[in-house]
PDB file of N, CA and C in Angstrom:
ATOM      1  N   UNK A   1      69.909 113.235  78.897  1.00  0.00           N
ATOM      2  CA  UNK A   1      70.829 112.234  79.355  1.00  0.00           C
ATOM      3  C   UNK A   1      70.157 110.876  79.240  1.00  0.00           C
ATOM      4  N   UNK A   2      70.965 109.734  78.636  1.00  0.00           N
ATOM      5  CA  UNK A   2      70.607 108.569  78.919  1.00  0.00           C
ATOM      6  C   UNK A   2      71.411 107.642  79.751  1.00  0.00           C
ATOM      7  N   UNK A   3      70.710 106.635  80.322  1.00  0.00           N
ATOM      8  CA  UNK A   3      71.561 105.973  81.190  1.00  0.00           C
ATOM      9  C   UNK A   3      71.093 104.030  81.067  1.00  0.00           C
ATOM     10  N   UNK A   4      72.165 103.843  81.098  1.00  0.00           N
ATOM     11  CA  UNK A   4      72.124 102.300  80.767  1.00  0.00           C
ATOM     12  C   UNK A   4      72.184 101.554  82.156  1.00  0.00           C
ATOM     13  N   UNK A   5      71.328 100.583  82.210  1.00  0.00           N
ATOM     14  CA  UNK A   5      71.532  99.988  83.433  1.00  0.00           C
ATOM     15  C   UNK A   5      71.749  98.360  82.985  1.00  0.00           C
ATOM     16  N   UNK A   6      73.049  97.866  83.262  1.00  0.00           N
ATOM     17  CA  UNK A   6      73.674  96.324  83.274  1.00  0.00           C
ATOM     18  C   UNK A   6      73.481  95.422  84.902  1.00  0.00           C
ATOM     19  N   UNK A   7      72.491  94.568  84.852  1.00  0.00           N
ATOM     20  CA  UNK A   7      72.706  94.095  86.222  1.00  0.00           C
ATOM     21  C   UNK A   7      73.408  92.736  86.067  1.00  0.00           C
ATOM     22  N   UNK A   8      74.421  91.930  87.258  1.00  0.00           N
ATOM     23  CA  UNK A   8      74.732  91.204  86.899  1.00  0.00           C
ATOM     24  C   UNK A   8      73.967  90.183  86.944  1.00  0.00           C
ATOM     25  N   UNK A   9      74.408  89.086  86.269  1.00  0.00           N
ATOM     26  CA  UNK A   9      72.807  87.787  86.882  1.00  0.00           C
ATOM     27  C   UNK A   9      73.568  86.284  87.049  1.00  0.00           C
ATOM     28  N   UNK A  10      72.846  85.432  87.125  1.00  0.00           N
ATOM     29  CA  UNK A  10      73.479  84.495  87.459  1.00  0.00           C
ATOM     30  C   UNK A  10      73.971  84.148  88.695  1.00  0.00           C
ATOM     31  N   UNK A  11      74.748  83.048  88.678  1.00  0.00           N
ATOM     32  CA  UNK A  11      75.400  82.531  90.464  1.00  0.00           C
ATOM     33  C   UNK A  11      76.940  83.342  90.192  1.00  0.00           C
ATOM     34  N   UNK A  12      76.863  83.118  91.938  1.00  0.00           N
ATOM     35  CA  UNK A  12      78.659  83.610  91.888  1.00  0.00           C
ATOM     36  C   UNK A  12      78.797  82.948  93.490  1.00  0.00           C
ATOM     37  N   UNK A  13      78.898  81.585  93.282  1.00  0.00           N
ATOM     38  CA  UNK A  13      78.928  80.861  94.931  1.00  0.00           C
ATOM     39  C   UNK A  13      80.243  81.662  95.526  1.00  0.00           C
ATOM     40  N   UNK A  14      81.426  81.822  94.640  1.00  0.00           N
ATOM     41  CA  UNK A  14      82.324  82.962  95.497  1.00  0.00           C
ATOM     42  C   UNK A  14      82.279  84.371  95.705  1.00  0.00           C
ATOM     43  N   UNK A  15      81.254  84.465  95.820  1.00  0.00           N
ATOM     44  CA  UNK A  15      80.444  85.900  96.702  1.00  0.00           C
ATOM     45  C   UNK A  15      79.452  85.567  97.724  1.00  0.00           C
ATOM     46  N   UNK A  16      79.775  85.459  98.759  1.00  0.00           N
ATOM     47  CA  UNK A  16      78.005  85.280  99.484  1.00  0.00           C
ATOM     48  C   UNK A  16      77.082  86.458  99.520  1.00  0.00           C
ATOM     49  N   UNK A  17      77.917  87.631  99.881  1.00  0.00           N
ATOM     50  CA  UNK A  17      76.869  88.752  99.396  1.00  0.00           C
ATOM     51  C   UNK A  17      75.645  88.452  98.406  1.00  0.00           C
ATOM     52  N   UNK A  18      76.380  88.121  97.128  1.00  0.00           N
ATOM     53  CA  UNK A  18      75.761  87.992  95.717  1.00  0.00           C
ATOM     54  C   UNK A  18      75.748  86.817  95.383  1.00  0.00           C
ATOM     55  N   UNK A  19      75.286  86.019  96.106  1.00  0.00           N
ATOM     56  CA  UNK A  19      75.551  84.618  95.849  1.00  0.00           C
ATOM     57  C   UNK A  19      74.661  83.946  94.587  1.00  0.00           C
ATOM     58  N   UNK A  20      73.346  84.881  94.129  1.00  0.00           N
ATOM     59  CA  UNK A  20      72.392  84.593  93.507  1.00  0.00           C
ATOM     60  C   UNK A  20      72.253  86.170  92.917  1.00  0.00           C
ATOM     61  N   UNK A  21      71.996  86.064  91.654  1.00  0.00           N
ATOM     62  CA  UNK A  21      71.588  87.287  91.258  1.00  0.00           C
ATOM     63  C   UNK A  21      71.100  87.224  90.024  1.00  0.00           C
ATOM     64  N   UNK A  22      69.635  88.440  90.097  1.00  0.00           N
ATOM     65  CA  UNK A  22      68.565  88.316  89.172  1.00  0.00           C
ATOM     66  C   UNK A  22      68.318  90.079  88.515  1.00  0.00           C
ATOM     67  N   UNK A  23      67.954  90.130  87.291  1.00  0.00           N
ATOM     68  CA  UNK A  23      67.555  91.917  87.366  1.00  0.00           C
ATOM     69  C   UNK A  23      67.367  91.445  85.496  1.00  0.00           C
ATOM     70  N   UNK A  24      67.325  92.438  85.221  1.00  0.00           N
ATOM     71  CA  UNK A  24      67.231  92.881  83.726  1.00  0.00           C
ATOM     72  C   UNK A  24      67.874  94.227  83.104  1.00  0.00           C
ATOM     73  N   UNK A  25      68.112  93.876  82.143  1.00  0.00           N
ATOM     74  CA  UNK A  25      68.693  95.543  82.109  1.00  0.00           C
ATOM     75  C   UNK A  25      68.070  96.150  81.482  1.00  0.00           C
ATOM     76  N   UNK A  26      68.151  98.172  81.135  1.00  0.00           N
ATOM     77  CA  UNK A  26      67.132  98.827  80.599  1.00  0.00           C
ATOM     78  C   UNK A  26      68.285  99.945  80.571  1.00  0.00           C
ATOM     79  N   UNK A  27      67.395 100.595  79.582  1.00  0.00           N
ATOM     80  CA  UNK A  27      67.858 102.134  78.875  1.00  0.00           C
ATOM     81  C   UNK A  27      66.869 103.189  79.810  1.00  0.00           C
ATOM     82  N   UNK A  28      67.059 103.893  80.186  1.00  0.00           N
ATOM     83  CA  UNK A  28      66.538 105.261  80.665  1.00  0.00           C
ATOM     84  C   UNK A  28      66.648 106.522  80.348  1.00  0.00           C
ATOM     85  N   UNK A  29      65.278 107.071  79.379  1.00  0.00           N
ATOM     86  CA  UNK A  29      65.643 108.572  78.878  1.00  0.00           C
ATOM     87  C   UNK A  29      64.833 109.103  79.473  1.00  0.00           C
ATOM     88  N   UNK A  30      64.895 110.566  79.251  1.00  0.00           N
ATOM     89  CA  UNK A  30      64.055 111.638  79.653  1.00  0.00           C
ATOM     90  C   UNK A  30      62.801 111.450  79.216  1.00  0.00           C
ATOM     91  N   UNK A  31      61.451 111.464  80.194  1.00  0.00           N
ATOM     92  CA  UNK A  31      60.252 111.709  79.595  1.00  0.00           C
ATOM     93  C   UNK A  31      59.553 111.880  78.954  1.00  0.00           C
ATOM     94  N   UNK A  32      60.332 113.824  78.620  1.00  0.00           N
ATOM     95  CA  UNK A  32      59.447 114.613  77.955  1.00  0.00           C
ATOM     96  C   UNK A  32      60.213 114.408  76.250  1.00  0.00           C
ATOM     97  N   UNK A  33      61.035 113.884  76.157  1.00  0.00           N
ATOM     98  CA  UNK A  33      61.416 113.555  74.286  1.00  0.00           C
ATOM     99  C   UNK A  33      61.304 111.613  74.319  1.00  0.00           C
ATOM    100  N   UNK A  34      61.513 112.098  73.069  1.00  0.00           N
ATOM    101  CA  UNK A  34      61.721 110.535  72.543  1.00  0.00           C
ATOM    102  C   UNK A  34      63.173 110.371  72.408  1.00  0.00           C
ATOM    103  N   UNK A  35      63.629 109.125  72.167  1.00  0.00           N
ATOM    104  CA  UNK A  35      64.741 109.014  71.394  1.00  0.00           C
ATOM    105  C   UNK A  35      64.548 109.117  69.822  1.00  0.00           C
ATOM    106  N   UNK A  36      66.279 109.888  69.434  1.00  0.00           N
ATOM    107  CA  UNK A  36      65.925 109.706  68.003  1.00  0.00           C
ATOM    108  C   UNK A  36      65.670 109.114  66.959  1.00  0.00           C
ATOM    109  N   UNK A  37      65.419 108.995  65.702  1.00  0.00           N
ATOM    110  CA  UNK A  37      64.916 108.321  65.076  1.00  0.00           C
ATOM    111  C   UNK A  37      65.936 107.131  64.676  1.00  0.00           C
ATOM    112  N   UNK A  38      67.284 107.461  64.581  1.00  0.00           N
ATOM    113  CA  UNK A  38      68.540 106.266  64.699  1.00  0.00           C
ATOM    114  C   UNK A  38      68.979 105.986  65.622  1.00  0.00           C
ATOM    115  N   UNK A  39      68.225 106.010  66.558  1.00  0.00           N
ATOM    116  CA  UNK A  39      68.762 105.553  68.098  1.00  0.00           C
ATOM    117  C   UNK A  39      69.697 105.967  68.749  1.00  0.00           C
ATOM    118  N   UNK A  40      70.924 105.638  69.100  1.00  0.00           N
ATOM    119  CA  UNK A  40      71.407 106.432  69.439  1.00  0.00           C
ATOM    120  C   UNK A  40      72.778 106.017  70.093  1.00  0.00           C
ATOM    121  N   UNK A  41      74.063 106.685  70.179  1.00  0.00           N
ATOM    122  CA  UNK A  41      75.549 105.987  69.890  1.00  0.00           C
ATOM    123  C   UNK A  41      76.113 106.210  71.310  1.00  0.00           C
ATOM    124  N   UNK A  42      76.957 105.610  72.233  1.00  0.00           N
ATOM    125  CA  UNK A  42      77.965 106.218  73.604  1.00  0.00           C
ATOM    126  C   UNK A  42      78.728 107.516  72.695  1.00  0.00           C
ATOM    127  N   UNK A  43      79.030 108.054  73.635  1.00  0.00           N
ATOM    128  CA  UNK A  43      79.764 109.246  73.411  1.00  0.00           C
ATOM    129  C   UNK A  43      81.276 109.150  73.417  1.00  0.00           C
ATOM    130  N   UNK A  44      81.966 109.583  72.322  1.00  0.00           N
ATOM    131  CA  UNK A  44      83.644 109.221  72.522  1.00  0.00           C
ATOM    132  C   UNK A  44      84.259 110.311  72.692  1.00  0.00           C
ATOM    133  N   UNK A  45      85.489 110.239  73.681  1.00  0.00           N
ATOM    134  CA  UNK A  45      85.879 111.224  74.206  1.00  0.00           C
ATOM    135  C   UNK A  45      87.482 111.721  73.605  1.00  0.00           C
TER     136      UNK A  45
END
């Protein structure tokens, strides 16, 4: 399984919750393989 992580960033003064927000985003695979050699596509259903 892979999993994509989108954070949001930037201001959003109409949120105070989230009034400021910082992160990066990243791909997450399993450990023990690599990804393949053409990387690799979302799945269509």
């Amino acid at each position: 399984m892979i999993t994509v992580h989108s954070p949001t960033v930037g201001l959003a003064p109409w949120c105070p919750a989230v009034d400021e927000n910082v992160g990066a985003a990243a791909i997450y695979g399993p450990p023990d393989r690599a990804f393949r050699p053409r990387g690799f596509s979302p799945r269509r259903r």
